[in-house]
N, C-alpha and C. Protein backbone atom coordinates (compact mmCIF):
# COMPACT_ATOMS: atom_id res chain seq x y z
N UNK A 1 -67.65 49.49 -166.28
CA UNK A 1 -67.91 50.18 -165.02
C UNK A 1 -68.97 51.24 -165.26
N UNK A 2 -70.21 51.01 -164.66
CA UNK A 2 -71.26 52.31 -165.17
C UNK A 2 -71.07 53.38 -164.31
N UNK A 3 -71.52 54.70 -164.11
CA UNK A 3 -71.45 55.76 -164.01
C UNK A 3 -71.91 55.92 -162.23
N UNK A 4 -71.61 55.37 -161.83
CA UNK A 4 -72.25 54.76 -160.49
C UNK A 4 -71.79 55.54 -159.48
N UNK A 5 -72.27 55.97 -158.46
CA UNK A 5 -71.43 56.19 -157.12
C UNK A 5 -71.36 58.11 -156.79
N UNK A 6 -70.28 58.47 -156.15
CA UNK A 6 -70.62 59.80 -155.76
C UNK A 6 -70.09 60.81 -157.22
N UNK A 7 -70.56 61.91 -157.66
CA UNK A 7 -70.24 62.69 -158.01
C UNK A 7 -69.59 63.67 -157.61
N UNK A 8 -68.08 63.88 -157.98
CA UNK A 8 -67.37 64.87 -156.68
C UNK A 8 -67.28 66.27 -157.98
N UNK A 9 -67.56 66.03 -159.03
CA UNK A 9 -67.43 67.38 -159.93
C UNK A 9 -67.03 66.79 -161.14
N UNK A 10 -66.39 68.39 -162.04
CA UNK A 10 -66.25 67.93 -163.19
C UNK A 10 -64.66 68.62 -163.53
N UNK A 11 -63.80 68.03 -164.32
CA UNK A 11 -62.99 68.59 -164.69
C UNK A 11 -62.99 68.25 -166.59
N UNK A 12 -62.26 69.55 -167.24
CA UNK A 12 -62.85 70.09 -168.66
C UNK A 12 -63.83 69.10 -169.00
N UNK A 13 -65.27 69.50 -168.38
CA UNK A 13 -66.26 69.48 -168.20
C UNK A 13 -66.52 67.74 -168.18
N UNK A 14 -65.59 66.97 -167.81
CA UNK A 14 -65.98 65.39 -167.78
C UNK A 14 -66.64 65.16 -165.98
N UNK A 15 -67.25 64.54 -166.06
CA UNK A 15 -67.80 64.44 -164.80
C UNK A 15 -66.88 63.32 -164.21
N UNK A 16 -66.31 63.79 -162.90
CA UNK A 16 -66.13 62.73 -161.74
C UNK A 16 -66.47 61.79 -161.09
N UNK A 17 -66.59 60.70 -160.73
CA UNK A 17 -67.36 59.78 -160.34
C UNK A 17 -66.29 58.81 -158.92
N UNK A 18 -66.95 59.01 -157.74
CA UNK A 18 -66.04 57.92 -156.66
C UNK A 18 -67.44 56.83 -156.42
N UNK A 19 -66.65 55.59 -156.99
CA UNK A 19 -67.65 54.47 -156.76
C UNK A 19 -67.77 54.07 -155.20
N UNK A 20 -68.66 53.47 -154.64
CA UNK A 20 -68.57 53.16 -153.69
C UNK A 20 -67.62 51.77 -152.88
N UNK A 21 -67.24 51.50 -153.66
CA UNK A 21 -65.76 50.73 -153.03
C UNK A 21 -64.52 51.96 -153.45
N UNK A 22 -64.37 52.91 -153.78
CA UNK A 22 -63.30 53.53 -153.67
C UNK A 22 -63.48 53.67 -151.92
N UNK A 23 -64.14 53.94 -151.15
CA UNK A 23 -64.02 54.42 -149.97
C UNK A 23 -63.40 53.07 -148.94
N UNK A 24 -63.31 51.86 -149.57
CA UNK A 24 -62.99 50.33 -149.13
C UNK A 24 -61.66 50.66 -149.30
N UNK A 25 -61.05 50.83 -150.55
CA UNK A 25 -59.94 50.59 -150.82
C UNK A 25 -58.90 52.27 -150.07
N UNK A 26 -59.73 52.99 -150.54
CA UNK A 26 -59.20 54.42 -149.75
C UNK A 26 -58.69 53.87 -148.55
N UNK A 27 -59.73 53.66 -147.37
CA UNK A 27 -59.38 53.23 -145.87
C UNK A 27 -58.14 52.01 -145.80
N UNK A 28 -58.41 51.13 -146.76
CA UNK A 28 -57.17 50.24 -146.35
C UNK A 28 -55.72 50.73 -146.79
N UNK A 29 -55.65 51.27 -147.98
CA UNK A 29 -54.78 52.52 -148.42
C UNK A 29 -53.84 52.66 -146.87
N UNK A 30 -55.05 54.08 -146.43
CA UNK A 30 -54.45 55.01 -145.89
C UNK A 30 -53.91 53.72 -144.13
N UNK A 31 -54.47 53.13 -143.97
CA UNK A 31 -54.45 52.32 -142.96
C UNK A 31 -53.20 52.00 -143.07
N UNK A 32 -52.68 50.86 -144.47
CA UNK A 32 -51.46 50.68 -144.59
C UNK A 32 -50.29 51.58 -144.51
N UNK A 33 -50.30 52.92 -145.09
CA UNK A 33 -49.62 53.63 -145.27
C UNK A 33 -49.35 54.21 -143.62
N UNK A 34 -50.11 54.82 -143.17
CA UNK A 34 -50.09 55.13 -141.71
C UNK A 34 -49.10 54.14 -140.54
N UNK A 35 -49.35 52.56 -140.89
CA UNK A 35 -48.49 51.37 -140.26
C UNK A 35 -47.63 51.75 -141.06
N UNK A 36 -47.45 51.82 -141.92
CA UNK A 36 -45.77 51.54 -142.66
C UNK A 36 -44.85 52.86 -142.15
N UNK A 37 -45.11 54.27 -142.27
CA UNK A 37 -45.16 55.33 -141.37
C UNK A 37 -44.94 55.00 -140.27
N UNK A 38 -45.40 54.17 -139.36
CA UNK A 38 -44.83 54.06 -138.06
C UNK A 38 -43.69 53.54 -137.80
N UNK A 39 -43.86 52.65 -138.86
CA UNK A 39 -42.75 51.49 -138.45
C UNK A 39 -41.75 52.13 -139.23
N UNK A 40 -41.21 52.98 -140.41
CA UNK A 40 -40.36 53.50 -140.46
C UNK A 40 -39.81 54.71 -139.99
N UNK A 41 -40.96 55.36 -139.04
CA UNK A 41 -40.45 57.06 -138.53
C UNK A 41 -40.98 56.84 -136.91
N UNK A 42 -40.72 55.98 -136.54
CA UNK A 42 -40.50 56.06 -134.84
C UNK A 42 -41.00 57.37 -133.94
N UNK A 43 -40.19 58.21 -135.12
CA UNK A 43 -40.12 59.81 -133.65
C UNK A 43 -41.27 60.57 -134.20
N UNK A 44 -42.17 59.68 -135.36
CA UNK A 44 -43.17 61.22 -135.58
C UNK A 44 -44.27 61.01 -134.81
N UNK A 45 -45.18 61.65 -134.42
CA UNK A 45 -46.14 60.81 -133.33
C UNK A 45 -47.54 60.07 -134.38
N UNK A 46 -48.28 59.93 -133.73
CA UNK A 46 -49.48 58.89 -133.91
C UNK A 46 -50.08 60.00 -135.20
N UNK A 47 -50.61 61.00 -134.55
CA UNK A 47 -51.27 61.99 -135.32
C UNK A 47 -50.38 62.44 -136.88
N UNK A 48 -48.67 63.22 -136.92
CA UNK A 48 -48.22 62.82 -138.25
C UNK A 48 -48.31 61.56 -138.68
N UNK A 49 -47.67 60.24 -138.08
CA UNK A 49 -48.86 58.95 -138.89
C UNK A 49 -49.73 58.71 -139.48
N UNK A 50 -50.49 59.11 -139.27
CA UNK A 50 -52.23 59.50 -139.84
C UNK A 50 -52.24 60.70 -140.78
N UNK A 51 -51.78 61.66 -140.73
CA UNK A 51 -51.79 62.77 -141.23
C UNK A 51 -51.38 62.49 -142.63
N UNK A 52 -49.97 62.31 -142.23
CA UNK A 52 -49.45 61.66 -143.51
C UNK A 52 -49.62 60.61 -144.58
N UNK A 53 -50.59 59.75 -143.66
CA UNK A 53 -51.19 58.54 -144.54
C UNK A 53 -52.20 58.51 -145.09
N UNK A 54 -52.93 60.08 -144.67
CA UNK A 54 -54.54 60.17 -145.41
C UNK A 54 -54.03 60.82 -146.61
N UNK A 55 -53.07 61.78 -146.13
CA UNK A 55 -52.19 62.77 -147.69
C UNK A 55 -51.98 62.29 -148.63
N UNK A 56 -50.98 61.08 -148.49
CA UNK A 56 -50.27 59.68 -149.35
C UNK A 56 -51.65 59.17 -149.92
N UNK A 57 -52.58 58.76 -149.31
CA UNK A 57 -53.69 58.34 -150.11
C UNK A 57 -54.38 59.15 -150.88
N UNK A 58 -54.91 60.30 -150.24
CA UNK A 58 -55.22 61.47 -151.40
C UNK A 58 -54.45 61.17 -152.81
N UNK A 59 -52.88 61.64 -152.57
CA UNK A 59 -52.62 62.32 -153.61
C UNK A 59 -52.18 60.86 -154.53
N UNK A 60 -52.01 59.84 -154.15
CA UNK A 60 -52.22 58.87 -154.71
C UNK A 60 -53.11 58.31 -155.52
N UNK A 61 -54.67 58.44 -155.08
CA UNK A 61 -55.58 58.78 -155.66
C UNK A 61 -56.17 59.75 -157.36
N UNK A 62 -55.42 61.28 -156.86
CA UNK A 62 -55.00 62.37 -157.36
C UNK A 62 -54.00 61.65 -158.87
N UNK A 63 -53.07 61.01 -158.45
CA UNK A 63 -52.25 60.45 -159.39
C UNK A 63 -52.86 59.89 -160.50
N UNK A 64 -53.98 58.57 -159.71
CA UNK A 64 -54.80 57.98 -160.53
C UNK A 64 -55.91 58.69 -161.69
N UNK A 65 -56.17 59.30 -161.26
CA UNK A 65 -57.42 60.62 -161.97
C UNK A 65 -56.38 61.26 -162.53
N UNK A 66 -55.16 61.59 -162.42
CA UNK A 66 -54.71 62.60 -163.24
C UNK A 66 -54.17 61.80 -164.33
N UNK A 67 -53.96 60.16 -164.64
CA UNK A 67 -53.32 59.56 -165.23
C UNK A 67 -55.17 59.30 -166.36
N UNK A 68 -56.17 58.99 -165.52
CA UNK A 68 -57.22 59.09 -166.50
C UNK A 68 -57.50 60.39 -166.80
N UNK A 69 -57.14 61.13 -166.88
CA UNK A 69 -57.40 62.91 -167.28
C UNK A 69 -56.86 63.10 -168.68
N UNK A 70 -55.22 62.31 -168.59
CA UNK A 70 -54.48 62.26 -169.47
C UNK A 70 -54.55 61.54 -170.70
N UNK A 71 -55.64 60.01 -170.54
CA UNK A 71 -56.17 59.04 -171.64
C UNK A 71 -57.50 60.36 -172.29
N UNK A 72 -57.94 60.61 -170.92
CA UNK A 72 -59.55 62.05 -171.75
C UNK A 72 -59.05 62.98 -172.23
N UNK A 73 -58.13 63.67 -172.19
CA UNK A 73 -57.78 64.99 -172.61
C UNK A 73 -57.19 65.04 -173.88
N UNK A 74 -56.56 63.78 -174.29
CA UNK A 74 -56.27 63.34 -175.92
C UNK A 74 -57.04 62.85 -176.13
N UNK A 75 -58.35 61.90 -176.14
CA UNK A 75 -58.97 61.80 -176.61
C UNK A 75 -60.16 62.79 -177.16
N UNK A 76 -60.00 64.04 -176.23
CA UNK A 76 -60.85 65.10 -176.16
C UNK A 76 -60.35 65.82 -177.74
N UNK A 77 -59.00 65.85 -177.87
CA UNK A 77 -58.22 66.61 -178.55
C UNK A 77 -58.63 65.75 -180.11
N UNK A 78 -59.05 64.64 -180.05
CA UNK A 78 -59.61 63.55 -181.31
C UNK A 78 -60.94 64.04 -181.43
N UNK A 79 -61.94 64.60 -180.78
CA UNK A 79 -63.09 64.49 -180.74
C UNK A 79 -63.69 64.09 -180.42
N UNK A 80 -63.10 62.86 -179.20
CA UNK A 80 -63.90 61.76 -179.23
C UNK A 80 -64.73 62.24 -177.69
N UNK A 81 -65.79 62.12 -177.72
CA UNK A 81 -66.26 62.10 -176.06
C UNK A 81 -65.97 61.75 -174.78
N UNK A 82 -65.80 62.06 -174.04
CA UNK A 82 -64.96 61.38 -172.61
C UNK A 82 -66.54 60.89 -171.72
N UNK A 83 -67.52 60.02 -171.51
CA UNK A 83 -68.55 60.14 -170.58
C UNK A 83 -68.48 60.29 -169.29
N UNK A 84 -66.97 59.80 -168.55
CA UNK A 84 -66.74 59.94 -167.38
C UNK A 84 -65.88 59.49 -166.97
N UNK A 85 -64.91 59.71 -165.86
CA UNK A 85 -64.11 59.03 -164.96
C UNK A 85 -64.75 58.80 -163.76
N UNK A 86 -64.63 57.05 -163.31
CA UNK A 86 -64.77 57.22 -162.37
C UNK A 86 -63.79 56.07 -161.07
N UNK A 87 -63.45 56.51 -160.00
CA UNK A 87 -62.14 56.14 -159.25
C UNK A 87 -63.28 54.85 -158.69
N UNK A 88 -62.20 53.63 -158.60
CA UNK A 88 -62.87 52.90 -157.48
C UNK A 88 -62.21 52.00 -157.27
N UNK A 89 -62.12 50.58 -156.53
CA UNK A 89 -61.27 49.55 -156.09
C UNK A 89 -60.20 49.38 -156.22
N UNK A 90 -59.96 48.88 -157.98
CA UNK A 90 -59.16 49.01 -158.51
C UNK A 90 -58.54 49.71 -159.40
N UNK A 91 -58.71 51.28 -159.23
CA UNK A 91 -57.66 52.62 -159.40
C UNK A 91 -59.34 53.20 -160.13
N UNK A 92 -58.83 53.77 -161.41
CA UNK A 92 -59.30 54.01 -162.16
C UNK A 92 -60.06 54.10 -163.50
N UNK A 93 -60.71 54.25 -163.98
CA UNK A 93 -61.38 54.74 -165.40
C UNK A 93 -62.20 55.22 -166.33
N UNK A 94 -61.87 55.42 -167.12
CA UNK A 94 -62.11 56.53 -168.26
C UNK A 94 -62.96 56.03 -169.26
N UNK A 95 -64.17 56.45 -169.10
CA UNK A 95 -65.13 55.92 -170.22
C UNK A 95 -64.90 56.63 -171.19
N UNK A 96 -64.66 56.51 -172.48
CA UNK A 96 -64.61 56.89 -173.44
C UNK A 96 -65.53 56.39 -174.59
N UNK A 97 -66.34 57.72 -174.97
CA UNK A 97 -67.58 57.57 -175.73
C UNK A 97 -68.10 57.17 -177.17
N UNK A 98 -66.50 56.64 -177.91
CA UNK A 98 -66.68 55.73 -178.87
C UNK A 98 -65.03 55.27 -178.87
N UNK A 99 -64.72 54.11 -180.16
CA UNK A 99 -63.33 53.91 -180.43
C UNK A 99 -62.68 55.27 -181.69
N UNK A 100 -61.37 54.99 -181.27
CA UNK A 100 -60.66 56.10 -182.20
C UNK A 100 -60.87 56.00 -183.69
N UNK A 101 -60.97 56.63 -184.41
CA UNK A 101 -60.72 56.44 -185.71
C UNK A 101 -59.58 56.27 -186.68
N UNK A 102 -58.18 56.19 -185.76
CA UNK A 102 -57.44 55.25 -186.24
C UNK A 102 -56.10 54.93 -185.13
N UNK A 103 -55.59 54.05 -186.23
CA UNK A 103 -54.05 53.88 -184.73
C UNK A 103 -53.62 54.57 -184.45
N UNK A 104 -53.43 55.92 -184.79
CA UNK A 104 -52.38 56.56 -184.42
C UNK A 104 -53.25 57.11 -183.05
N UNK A 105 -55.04 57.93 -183.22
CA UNK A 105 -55.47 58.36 -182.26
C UNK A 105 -55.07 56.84 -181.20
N UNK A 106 -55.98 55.63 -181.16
CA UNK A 106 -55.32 54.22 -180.31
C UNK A 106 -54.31 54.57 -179.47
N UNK A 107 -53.12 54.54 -180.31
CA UNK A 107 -52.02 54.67 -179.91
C UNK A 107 -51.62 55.71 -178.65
N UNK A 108 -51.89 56.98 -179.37
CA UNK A 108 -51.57 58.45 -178.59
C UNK A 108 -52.50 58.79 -177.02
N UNK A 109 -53.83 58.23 -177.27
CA UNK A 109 -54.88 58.01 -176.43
C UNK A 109 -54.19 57.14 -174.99
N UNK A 110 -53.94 55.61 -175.62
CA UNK A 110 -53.14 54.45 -174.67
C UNK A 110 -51.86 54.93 -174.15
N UNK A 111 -51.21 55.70 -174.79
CA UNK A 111 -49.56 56.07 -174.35
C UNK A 111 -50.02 56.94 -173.17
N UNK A 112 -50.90 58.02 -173.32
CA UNK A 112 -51.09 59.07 -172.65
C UNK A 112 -50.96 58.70 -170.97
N UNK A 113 -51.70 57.83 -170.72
CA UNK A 113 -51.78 57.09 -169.11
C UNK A 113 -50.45 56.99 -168.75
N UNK A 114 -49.98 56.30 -168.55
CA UNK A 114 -48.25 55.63 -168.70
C UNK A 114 -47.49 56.98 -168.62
N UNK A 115 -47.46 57.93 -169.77
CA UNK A 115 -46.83 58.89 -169.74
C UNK A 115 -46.89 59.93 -168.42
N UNK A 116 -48.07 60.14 -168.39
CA UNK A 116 -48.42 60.62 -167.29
C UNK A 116 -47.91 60.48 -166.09
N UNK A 117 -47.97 58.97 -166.17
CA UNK A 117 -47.55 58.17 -164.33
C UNK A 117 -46.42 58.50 -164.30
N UNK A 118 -45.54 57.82 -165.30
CA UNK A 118 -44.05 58.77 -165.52
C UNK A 118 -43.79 59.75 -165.00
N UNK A 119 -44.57 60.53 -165.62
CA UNK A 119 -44.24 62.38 -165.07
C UNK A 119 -44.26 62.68 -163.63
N UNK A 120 -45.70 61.96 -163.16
CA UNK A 120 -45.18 62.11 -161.59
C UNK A 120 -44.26 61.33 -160.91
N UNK A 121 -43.94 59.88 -161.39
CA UNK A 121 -42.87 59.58 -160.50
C UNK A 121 -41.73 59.91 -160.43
N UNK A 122 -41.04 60.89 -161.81
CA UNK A 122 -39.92 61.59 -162.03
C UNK A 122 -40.55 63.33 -160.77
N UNK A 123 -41.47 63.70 -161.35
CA UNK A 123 -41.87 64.88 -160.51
C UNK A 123 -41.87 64.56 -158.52
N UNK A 124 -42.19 63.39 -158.25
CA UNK A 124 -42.05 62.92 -156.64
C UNK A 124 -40.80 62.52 -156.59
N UNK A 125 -39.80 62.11 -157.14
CA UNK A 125 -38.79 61.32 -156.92
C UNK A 125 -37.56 62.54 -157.05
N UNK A 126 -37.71 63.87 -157.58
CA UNK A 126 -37.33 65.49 -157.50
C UNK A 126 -37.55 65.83 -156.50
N UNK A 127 -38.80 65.28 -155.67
CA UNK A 127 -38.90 66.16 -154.04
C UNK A 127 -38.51 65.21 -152.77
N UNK A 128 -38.09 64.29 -153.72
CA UNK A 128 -37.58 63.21 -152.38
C UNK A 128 -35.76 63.78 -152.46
N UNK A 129 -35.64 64.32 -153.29
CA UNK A 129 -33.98 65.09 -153.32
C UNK A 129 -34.09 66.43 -152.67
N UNK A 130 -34.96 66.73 -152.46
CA UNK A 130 -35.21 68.51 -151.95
C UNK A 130 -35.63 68.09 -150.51
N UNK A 131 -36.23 66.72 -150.28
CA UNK A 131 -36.39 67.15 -148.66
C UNK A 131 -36.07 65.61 -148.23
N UNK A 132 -35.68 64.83 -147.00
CA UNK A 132 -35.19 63.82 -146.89
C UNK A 132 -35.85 62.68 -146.51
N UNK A 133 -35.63 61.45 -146.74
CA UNK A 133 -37.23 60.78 -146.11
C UNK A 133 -37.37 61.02 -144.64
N UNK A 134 -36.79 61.15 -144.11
CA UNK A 134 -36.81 61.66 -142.54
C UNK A 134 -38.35 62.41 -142.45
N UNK A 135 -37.77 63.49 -143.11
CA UNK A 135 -39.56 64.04 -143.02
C UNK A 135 -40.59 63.46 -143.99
N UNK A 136 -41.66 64.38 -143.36
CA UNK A 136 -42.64 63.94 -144.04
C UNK A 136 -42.81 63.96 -145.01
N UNK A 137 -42.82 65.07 -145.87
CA UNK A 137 -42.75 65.68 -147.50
C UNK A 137 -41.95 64.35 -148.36
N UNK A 138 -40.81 64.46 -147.65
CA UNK A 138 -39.85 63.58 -148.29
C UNK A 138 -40.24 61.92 -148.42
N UNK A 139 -41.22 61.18 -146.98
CA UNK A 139 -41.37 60.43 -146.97
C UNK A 139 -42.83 59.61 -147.97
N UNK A 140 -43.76 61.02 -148.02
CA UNK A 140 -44.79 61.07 -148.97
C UNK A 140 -44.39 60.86 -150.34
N UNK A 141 -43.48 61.88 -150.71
CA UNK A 141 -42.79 61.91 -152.22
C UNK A 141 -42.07 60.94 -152.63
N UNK A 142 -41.93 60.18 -151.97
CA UNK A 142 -40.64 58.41 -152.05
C UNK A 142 -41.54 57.24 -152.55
N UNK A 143 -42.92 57.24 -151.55
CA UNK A 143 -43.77 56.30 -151.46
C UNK A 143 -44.54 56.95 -152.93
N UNK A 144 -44.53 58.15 -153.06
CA UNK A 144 -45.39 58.43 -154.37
C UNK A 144 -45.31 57.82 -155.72
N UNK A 145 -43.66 58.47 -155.73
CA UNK A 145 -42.70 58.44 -157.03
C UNK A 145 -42.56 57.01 -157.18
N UNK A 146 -42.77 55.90 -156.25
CA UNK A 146 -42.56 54.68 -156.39
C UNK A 146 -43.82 54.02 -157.05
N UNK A 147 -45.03 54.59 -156.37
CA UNK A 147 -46.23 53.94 -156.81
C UNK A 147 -46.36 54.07 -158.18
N UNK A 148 -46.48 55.44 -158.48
CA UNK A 148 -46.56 55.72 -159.72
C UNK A 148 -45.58 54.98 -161.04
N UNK A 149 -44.25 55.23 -160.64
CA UNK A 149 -43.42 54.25 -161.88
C UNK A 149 -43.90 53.02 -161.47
N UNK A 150 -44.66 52.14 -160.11
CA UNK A 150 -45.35 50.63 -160.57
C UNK A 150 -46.51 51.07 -161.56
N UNK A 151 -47.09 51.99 -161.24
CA UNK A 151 -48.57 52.11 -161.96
C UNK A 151 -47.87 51.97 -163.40
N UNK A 152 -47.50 53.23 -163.95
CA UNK A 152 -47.26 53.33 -165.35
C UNK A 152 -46.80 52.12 -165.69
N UNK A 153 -45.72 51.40 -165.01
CA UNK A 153 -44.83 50.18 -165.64
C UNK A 153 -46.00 48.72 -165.99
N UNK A 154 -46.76 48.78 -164.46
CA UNK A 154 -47.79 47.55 -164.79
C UNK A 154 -48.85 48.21 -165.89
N UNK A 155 -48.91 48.80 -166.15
CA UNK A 155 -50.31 49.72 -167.39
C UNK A 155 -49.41 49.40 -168.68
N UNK A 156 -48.01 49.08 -168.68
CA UNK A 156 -47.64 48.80 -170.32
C UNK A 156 -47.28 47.39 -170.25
N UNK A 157 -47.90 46.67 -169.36
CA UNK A 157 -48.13 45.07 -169.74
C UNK A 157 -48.92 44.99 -171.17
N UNK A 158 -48.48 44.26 -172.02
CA UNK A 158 -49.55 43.78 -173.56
C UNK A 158 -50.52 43.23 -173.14
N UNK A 159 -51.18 43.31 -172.56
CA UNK A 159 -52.27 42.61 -172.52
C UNK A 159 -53.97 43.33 -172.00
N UNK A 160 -54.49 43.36 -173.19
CA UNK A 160 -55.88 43.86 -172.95
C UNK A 160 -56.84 43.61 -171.38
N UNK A 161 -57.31 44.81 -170.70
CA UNK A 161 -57.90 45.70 -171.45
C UNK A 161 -56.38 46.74 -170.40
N UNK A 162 -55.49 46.20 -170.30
CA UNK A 162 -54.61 47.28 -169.49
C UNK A 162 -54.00 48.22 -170.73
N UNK A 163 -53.54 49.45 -170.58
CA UNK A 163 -53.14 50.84 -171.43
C UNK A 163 -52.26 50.04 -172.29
N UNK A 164 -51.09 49.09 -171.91
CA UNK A 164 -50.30 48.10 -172.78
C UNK A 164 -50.95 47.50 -173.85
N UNK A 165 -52.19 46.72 -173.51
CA UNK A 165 -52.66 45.98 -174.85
C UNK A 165 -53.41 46.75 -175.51
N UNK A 166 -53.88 47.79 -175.27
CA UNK A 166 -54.46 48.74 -176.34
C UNK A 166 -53.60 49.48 -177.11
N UNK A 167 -52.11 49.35 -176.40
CA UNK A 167 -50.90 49.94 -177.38
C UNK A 167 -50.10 49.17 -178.13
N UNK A 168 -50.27 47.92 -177.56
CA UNK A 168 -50.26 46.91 -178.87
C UNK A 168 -51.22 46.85 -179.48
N UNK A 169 -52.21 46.61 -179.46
CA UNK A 169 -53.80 46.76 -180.58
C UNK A 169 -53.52 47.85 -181.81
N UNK A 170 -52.59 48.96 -181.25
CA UNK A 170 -52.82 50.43 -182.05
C UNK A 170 -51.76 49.74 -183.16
N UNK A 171 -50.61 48.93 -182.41
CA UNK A 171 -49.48 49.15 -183.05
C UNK A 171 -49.79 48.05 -184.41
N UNK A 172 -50.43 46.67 -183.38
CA UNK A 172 -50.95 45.76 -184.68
C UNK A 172 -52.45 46.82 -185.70
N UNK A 173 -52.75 47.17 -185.51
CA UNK A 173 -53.59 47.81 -186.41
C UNK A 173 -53.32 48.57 -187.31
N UNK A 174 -51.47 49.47 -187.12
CA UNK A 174 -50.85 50.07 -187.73
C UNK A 174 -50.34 49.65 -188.74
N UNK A 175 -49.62 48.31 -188.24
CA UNK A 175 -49.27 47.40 -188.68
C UNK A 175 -49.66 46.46 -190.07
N UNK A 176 -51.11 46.26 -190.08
CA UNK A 176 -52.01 45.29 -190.65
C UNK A 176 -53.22 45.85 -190.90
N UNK A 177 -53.62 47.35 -190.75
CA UNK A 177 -54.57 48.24 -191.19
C UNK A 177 -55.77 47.28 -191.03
N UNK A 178 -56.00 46.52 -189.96
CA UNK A 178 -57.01 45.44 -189.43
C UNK A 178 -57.29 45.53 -188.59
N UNK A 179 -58.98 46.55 -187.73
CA UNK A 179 -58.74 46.70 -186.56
C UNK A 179 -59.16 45.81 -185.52
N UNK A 180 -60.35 44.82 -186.29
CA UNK A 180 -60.74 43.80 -186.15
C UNK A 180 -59.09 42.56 -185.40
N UNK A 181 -58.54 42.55 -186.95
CA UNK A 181 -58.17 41.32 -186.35
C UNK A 181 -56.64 41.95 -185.47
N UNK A 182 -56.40 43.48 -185.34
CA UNK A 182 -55.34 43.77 -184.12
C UNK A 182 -56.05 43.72 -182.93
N UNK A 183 -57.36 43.55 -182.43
CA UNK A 183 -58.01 43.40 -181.14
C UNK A 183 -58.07 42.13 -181.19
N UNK A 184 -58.14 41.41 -181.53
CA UNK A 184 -57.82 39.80 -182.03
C UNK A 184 -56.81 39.50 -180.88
N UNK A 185 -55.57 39.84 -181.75
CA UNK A 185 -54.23 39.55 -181.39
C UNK A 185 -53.61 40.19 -180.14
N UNK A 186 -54.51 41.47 -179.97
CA UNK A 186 -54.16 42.06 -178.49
C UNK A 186 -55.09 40.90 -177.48
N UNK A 187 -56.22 40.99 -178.00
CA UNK A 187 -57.18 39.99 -176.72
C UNK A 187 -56.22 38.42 -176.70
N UNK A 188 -55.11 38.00 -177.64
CA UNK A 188 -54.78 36.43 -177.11
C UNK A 188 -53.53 36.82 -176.60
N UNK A 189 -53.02 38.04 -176.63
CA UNK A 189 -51.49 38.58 -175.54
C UNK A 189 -52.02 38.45 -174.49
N UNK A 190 -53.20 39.28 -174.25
CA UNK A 190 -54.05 39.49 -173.04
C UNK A 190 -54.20 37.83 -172.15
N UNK A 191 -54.63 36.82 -172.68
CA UNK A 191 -54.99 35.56 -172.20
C UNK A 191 -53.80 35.04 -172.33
N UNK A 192 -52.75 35.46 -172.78
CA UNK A 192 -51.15 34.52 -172.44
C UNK A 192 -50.98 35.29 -171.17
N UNK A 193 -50.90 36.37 -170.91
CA UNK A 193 -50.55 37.09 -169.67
C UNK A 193 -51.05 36.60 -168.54
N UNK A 194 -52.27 36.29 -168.67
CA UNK A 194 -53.65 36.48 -167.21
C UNK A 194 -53.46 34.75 -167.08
């Protein structure tokens, strides 16, 4: 994915990037979310519908970038360069400006994503107990906490290039001190999967 599309800023100093199909997938996002909103909250009007479904997409979004923040910010902690994140179609990612210098960085780098998603769907699925899906807060935080444990859960599929097969790659490389032939063996998990 090259460096393409809008620049919305930088966070510890990696530059942001929204490709121009993020704004495709944004709108159908929030579109869906807004219908699904209707059809489960009857009494809120048209406008919370919408309101709530541009939010849900935001911070959904937000989720995604904060889950690639989390692959850059250990890798940052390796030395390794981050060139950019950038959001688009299909979620996210994190260019990273060379490979690790060993499994364990692999490893800690790949876990980081996953872990992350975790955190918020335990952190949304805490505010769906503090407020009820009835409301809004509650109904945002349900749909959140859900996305997110799919995100993290589908990201530890084995199979390359998803956060899973690079955490098998780390583990066969750990394994067989071969980094060659653990990208090998992650790339034919990868083609049993797909």
């Amino acid at each position: 994915m090259p460096t393409s599309g809008i620049k919305i800023g930088r966070i510890f100093g990696i530059p942001i990037y929204l490709h121009s199909s993020w704004f495709i997938i944004f709108a159908l996002i929030t579109y869906s979310l807004a219908t699904q909103f209707a059809n489960e909250h009857e009494q809120w009007s048209q406008t919370q519908h919408w309101a709530v479904g541009v939010l849900t997409s935001l911070l959904f979004f937000g989720s995604v970038l904060f889950h690639e923040l989390a692959h850059s910010v250990v890798a940052l902690r390796y030395k390794i360069p981050v060139v950019s994140i950038t959001l688009f179609v299909f979620g996210g990612v994190a260019r990273i400006g060379r490979e690790a210098a060993s499994a364990k960085q692999e490893f800690n780098i790949a876990v980081a994503g996953p872990v992350s998603s975790y955190l918020l769907a335990g952190g949304f699925w805490l505010l769906t107990h503090i407020f009820p899906s009835s409301e809004m807060v509650g109904a945002l935080a349900g749909w959140l906490s859900w996305i997110n444990f799919m995100l993290a859960t589908f990201n530890l599929v084995p199979g390359c290039p998803r956060d899973g097969g690079r955490i098998f790659r780390a583990i066969g490389w750990g394994a067989t001190g071969d980094f060659a032939r653990a990208t090998r063996i992650a790339a034919g998990a990868g083609k049993m999967i797909a």
